[in-house]
PDB file of N, CA and C in Angstrom:
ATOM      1  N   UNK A   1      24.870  12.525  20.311  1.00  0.00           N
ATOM      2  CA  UNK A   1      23.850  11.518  20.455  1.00  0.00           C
ATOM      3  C   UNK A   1      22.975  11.527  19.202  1.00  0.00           C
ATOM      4  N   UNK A   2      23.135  10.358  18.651  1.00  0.00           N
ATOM      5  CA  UNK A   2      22.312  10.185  17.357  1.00  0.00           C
ATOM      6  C   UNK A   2      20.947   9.579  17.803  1.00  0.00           C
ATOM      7  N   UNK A   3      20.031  10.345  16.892  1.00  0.00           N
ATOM      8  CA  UNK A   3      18.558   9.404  17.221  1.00  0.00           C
ATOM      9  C   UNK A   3      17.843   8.948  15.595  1.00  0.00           C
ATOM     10  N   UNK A   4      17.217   7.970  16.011  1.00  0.00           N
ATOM     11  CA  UNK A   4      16.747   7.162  14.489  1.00  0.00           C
ATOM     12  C   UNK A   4      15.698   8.434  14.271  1.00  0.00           C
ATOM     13  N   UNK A   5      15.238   8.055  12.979  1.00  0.00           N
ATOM     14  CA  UNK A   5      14.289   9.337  12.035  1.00  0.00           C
ATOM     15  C   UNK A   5      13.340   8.532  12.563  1.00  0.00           C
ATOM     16  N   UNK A   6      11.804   9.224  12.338  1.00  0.00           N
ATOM     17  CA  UNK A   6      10.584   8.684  12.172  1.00  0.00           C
ATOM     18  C   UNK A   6      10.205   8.962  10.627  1.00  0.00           C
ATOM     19  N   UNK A   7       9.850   8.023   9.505  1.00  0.00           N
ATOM     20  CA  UNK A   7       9.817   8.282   8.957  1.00  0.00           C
ATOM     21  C   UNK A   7       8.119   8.301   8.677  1.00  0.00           C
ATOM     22  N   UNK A   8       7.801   9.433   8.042  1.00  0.00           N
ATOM     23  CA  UNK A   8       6.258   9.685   7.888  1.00  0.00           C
ATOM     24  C   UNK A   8       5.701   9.824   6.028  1.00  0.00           C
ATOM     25  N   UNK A   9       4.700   9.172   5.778  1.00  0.00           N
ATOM     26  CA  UNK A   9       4.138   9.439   4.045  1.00  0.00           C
ATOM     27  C   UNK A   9       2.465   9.486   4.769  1.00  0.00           C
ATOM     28  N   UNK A  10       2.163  10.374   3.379  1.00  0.00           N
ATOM     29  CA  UNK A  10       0.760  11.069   3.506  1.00  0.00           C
ATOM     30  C   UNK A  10       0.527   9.400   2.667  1.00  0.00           C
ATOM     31  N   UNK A  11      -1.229   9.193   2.688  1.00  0.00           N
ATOM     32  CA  UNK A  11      -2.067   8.056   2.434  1.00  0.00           C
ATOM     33  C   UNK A  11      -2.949   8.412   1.567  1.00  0.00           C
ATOM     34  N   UNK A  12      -2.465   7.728   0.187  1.00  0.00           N
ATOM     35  CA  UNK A  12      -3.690   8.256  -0.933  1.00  0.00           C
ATOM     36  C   UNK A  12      -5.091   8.793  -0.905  1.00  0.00           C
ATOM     37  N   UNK A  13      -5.453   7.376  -0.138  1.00  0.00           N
ATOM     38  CA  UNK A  13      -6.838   7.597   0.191  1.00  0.00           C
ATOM     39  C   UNK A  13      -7.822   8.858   0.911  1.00  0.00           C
ATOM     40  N   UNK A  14      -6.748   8.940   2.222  1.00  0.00           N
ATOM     41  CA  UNK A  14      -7.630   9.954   3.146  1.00  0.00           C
ATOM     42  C   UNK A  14      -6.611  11.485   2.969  1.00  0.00           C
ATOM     43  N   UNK A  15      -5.430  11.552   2.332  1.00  0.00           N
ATOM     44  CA  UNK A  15      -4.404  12.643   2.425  1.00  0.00           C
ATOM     45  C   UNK A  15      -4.062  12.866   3.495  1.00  0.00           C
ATOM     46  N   UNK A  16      -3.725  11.985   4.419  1.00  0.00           N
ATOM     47  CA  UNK A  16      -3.341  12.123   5.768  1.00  0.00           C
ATOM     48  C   UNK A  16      -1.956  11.743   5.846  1.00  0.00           C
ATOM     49  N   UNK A  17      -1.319  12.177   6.882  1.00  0.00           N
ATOM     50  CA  UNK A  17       0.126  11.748   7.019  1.00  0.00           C
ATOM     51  C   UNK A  17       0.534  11.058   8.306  1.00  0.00           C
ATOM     52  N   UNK A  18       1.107   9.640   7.993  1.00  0.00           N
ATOM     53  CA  UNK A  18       0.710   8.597   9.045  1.00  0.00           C
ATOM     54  C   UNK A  18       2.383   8.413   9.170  1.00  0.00           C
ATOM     55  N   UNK A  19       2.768   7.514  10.110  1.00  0.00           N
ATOM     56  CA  UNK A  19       4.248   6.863  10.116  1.00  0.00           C
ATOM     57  C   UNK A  19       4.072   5.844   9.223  1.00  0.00           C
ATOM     58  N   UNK A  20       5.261   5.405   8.723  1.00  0.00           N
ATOM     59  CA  UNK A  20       5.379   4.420   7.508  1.00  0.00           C
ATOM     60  C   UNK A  20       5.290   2.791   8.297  1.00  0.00           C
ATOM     61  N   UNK A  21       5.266   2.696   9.448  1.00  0.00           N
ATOM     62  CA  UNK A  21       4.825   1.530  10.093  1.00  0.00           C
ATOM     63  C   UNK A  21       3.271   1.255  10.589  1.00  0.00           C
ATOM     64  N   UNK A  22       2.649   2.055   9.849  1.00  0.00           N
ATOM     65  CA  UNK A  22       0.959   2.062   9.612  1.00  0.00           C
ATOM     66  C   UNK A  22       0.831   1.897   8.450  1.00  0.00           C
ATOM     67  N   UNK A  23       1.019   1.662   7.289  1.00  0.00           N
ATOM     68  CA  UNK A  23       0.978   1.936   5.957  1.00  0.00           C
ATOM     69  C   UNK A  23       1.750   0.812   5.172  1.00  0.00           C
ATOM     70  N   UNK A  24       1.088   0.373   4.167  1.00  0.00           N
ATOM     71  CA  UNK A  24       1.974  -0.438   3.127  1.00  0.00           C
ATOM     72  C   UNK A  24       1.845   0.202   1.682  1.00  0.00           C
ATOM     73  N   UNK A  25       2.722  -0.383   1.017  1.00  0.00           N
ATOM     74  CA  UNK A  25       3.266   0.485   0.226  1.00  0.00           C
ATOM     75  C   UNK A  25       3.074  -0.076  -1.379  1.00  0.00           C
ATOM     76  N   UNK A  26       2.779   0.452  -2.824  1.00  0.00           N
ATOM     77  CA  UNK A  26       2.322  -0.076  -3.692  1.00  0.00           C
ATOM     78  C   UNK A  26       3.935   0.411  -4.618  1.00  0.00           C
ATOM     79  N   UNK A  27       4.283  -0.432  -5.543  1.00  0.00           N
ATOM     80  CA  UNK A  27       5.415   0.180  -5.642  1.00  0.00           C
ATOM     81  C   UNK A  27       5.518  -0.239  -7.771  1.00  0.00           C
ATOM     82  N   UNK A  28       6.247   1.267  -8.349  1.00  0.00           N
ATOM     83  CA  UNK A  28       5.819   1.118  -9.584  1.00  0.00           C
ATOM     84  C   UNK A  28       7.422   0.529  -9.956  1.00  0.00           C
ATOM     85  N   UNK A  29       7.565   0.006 -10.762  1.00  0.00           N
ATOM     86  CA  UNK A  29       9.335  -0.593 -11.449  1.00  0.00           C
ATOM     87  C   UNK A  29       8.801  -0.929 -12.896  1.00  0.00           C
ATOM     88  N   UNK A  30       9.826  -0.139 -13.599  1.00  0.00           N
ATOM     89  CA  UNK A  30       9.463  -0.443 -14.893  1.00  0.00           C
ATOM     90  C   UNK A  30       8.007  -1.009 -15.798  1.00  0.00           C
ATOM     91  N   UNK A  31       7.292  -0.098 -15.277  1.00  0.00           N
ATOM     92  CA  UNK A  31       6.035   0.204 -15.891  1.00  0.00           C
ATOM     93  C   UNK A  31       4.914  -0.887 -15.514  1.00  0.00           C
ATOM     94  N   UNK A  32       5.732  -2.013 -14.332  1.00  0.00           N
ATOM     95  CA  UNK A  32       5.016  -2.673 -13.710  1.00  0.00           C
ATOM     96  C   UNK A  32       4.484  -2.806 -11.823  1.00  0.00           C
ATOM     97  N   UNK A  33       3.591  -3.037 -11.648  1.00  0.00           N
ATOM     98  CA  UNK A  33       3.196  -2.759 -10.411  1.00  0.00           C
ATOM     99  C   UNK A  33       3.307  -3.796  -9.379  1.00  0.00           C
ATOM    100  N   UNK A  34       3.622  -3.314  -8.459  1.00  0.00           N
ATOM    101  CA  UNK A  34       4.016  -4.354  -7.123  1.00  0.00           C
ATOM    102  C   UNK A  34       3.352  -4.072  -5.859  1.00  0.00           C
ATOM    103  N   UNK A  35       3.020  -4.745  -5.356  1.00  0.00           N
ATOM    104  CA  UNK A  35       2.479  -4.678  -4.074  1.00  0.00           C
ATOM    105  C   UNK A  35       3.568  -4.958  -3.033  1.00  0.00           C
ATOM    106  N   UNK A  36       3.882  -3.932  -2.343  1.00  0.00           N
ATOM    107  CA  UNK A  36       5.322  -4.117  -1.419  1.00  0.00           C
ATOM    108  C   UNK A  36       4.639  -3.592   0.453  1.00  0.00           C
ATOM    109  N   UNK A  37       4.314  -5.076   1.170  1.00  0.00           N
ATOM    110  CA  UNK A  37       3.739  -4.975   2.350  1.00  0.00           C
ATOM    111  C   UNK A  37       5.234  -4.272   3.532  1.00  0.00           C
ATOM    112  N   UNK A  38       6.410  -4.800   2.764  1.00  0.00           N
ATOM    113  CA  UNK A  38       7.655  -4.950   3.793  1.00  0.00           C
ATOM    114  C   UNK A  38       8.369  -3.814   3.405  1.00  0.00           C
ATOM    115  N   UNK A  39       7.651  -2.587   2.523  1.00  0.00           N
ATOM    116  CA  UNK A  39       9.165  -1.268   2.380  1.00  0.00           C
ATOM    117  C   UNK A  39       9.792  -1.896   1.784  1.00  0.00           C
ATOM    118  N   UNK A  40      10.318  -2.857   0.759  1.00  0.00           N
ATOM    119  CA  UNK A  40      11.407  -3.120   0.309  1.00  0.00           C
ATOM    120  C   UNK A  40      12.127  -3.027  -0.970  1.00  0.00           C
ATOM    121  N   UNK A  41      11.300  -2.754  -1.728  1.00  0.00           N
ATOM    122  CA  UNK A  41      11.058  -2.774  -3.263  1.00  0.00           C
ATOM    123  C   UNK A  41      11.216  -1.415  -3.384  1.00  0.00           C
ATOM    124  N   UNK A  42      12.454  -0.928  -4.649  1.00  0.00           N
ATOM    125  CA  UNK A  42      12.627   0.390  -5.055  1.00  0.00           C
ATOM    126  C   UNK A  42      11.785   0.737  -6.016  1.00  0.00           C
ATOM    127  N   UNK A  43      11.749   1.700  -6.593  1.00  0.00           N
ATOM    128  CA  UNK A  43      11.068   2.113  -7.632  1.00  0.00           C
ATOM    129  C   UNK A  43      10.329   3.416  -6.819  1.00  0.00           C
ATOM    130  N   UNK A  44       9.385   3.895  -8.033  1.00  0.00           N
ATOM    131  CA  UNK A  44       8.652   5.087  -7.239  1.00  0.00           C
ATOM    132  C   UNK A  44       7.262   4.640  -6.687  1.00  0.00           C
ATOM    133  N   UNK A  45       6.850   4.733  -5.463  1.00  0.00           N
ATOM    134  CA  UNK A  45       6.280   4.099  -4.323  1.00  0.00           C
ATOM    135  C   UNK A  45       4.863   5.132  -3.878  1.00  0.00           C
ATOM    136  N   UNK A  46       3.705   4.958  -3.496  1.00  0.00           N
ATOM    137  CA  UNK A  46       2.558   5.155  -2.815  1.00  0.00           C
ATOM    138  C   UNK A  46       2.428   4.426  -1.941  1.00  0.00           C
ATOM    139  N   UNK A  47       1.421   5.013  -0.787  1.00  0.00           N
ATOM    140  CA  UNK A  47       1.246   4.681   0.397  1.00  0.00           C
ATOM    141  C   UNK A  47      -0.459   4.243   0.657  1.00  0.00           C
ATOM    142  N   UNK A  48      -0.445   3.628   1.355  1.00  0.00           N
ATOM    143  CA  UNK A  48      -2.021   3.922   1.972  1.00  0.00           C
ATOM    144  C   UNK A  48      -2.314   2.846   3.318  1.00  0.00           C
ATOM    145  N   UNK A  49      -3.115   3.466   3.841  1.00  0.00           N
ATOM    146  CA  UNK A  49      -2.969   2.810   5.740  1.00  0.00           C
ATOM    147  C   UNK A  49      -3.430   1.388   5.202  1.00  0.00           C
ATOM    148  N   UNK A  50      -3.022   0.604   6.324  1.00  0.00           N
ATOM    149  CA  UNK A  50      -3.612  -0.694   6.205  1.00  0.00           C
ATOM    150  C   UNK A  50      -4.247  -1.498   6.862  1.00  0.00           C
ATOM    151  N   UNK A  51      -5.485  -0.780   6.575  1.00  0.00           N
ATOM    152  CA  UNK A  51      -6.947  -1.011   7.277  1.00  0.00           C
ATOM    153  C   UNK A  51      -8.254  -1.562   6.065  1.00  0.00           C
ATOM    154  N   UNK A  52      -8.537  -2.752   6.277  1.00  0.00           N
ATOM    155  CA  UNK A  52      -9.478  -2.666   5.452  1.00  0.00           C
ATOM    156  C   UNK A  52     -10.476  -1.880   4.609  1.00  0.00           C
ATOM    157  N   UNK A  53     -10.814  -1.433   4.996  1.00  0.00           N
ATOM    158  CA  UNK A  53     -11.554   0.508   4.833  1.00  0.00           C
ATOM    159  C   UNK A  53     -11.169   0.822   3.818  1.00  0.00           C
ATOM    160  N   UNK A  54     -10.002   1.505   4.018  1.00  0.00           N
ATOM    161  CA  UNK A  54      -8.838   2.206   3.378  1.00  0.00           C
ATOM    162  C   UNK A  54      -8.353   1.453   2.068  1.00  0.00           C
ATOM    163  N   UNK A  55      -8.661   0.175   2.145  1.00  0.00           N
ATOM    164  CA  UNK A  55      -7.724  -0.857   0.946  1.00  0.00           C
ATOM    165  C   UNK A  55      -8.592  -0.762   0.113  1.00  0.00           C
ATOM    166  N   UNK A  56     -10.132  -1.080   0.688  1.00  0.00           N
ATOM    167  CA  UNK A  56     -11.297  -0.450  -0.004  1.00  0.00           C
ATOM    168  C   UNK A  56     -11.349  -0.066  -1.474  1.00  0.00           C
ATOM    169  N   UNK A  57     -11.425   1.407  -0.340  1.00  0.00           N
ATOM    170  CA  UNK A  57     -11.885   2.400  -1.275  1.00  0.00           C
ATOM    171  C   UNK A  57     -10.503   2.539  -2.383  1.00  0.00           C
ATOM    172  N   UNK A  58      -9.657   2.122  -2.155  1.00  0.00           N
ATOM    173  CA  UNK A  58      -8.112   2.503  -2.952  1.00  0.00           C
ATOM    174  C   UNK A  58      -8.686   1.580  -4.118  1.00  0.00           C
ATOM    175  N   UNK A  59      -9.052   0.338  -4.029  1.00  0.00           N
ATOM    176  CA  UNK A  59      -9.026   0.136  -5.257  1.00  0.00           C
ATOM    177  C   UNK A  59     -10.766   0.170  -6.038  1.00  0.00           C
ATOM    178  N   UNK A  60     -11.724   0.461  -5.117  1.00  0.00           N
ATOM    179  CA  UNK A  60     -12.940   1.074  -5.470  1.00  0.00           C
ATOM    180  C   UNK A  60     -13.476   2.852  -6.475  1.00  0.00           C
ATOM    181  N   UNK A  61     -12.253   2.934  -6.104  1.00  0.00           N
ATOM    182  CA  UNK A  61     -12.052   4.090  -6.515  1.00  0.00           C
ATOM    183  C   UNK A  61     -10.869   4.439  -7.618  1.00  0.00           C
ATOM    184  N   UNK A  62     -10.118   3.370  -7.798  1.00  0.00           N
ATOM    185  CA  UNK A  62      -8.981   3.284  -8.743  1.00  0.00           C
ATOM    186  C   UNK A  62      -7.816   4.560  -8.305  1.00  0.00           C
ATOM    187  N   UNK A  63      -7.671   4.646  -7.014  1.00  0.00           N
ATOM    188  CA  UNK A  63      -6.435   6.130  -6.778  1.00  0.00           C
ATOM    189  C   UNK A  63      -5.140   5.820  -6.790  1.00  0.00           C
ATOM    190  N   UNK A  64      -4.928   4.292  -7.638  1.00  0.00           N
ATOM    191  CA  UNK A  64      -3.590   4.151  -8.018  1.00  0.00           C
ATOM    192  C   UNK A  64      -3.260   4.767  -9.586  1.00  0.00           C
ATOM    193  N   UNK A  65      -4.462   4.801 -10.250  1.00  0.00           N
ATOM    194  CA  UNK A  65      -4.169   5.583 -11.801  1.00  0.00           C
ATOM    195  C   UNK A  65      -4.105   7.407 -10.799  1.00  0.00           C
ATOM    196  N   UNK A  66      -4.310   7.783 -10.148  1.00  0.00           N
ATOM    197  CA  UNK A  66      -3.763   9.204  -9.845  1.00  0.00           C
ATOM    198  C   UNK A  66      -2.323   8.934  -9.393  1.00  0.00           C
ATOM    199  N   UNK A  67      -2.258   8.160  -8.403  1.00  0.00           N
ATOM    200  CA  UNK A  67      -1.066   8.711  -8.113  1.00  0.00           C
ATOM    201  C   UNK A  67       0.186   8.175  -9.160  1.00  0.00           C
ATOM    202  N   UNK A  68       0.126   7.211  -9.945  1.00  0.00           N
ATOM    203  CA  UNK A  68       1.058   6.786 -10.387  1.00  0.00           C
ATOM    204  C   UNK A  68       1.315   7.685 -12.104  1.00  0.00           C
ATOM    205  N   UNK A  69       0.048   8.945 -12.048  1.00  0.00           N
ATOM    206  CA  UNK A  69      -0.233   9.237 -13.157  1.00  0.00           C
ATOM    207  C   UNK A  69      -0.584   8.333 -14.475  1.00  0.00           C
ATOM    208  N   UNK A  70      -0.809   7.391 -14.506  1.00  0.00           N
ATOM    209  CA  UNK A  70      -1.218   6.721 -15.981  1.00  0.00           C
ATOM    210  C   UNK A  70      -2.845   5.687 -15.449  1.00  0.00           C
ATOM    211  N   UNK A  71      -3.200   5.328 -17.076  1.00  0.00           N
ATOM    212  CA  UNK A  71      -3.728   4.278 -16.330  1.00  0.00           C
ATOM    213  C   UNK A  71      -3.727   2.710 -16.223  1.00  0.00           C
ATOM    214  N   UNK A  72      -4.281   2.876 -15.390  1.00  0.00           N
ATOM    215  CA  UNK A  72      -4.132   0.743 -15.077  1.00  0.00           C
ATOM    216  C   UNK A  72      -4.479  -0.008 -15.122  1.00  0.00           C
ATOM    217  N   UNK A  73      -4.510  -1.724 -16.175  1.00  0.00           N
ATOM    218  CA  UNK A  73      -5.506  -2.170 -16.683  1.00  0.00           C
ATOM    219  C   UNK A  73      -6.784  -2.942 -15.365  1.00  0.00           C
ATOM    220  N   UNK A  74      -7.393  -2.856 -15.271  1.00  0.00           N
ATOM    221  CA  UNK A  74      -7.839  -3.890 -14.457  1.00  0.00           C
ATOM    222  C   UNK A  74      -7.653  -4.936 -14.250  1.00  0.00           C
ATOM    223  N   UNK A  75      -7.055  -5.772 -14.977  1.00  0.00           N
ATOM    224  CA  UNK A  75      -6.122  -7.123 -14.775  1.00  0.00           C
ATOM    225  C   UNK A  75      -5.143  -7.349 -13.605  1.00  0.00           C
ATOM    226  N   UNK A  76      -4.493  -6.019 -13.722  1.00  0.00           N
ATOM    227  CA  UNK A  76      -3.470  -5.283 -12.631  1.00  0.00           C
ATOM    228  C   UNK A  76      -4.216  -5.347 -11.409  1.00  0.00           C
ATOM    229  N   UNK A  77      -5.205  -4.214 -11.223  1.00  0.00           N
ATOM    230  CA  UNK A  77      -5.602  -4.232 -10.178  1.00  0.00           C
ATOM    231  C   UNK A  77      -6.159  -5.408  -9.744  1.00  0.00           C
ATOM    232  N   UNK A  78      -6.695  -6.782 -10.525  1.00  0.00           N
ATOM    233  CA  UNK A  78      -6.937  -7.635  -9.760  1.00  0.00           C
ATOM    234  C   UNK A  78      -6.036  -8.787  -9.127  1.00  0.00           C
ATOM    235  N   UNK A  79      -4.723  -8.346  -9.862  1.00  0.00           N
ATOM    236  CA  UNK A  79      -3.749  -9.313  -9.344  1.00  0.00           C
ATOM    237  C   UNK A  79      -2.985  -8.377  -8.127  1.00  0.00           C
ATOM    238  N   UNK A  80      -3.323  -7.585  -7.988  1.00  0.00           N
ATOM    239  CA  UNK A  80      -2.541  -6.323  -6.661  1.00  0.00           C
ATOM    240  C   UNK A  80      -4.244  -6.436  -5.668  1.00  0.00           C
ATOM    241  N   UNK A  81      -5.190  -7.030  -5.521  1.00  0.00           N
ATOM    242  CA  UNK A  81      -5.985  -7.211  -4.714  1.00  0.00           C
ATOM    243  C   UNK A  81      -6.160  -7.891  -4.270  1.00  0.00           C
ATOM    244  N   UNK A  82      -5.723  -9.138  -5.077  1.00  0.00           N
ATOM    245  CA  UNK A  82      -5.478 -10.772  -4.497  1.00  0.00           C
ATOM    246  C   UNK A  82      -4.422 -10.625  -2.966  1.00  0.00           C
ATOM    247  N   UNK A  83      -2.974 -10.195  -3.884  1.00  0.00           N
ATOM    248  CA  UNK A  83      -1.976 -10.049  -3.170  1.00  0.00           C
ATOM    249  C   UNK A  83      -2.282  -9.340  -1.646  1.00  0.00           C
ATOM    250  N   UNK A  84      -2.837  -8.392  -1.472  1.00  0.00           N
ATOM    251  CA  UNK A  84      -3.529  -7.668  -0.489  1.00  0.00           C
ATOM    252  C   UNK A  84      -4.267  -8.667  -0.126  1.00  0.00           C
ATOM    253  N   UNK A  85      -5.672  -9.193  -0.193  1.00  0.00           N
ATOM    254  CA  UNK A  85      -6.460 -10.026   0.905  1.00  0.00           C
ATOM    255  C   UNK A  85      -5.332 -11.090   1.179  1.00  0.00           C
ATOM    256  N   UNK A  86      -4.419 -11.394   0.294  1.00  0.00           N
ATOM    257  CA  UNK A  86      -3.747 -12.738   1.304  1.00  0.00           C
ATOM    258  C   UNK A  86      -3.100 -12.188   2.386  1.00  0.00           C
ATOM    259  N   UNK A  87      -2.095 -11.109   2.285  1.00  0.00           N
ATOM    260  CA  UNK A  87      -1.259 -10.189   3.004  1.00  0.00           C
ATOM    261  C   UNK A  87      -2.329 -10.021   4.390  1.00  0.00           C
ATOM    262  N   UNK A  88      -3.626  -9.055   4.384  1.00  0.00           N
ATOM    263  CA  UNK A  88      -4.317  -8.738   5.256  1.00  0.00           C
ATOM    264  C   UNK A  88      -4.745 -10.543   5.935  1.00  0.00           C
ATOM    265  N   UNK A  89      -5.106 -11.397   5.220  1.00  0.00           N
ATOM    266  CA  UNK A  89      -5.524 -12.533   5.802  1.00  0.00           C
ATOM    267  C   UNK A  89      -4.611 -13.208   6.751  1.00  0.00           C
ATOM    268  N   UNK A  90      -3.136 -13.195   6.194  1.00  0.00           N
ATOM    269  CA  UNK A  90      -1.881 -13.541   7.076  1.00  0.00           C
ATOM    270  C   UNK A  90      -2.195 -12.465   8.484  1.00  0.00           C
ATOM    271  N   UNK A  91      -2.088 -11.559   7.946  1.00  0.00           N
ATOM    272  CA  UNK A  91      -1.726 -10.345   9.256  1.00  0.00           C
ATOM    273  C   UNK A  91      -2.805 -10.597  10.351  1.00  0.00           C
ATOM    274  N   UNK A  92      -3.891 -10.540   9.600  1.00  0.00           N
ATOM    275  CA  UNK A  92      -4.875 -11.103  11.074  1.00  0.00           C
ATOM    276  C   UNK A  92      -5.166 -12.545  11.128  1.00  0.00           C
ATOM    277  N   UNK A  93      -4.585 -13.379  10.944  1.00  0.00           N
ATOM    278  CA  UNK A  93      -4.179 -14.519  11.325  1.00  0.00           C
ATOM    279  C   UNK A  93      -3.175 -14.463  12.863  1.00  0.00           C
ATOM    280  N   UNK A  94      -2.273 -13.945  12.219  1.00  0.00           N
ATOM    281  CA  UNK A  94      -0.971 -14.108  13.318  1.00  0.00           C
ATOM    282  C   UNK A  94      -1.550 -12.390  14.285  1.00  0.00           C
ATOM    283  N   UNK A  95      -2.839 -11.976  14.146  1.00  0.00           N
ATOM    284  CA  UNK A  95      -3.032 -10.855  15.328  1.00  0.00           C
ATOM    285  C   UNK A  95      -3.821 -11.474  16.246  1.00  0.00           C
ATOM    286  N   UNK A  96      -4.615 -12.539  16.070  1.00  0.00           N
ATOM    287  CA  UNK A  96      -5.344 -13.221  16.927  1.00  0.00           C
ATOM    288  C   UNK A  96      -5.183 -13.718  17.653  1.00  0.00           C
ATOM    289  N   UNK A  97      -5.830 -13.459  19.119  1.00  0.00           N
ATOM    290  CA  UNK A  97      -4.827 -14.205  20.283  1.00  0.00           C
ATOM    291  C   UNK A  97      -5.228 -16.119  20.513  1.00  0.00           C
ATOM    292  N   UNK A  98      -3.797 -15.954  20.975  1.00  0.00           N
ATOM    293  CA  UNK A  98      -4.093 -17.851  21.527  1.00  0.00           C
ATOM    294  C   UNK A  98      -3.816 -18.600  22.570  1.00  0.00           C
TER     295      UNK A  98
END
């Protein structure tokens, strides 16, 4: 009897370790940065919950130049924050009841 994995990543922000269906994922490919809400995008990948809060302080605090080791222009981060409020704006769109 086979059973599916749970797959679990710790969260930049708080160093906590959540299931990967709490969490979206920031994802690096060739020295450029992606915002990957759906797991889908290869490259080498960070996590962080996805709670307003949390999205926050990630980019209030810039803890994508730690984890990705380098740093990142701010241009970047404002086109990976856009992408996020639309993402979060969809998501609680379609959470609202009707």
């Amino acid at each position: 009897m086979k059973t599916d994995k749970k797959y679990s990543r710790k969260s930049i922000v708080d160093g906590k370790i959540y299931s990967v269906s709490q969490l979206v994922r920031f994802a690096k490919i060739n020295n450029e940065f992606y915002f990957d809400p759906n797991l889908e995008l290869e490259g080498r990948g960070t996590y962080c919950l996805d709670n307003q809060e949390q999205i926050d302080t990630l980019f209030k605090k810039h803890l994508l130049n730690k984890a990705f080791r380098q740093n990142i222009e701010e241009s970047v981060y404002e086109k990976l924050r856009n992408e996020v409020n639309k993402w979060l704006s969809k998501k609680t769109i379609k959470e609202l009841p009707m």
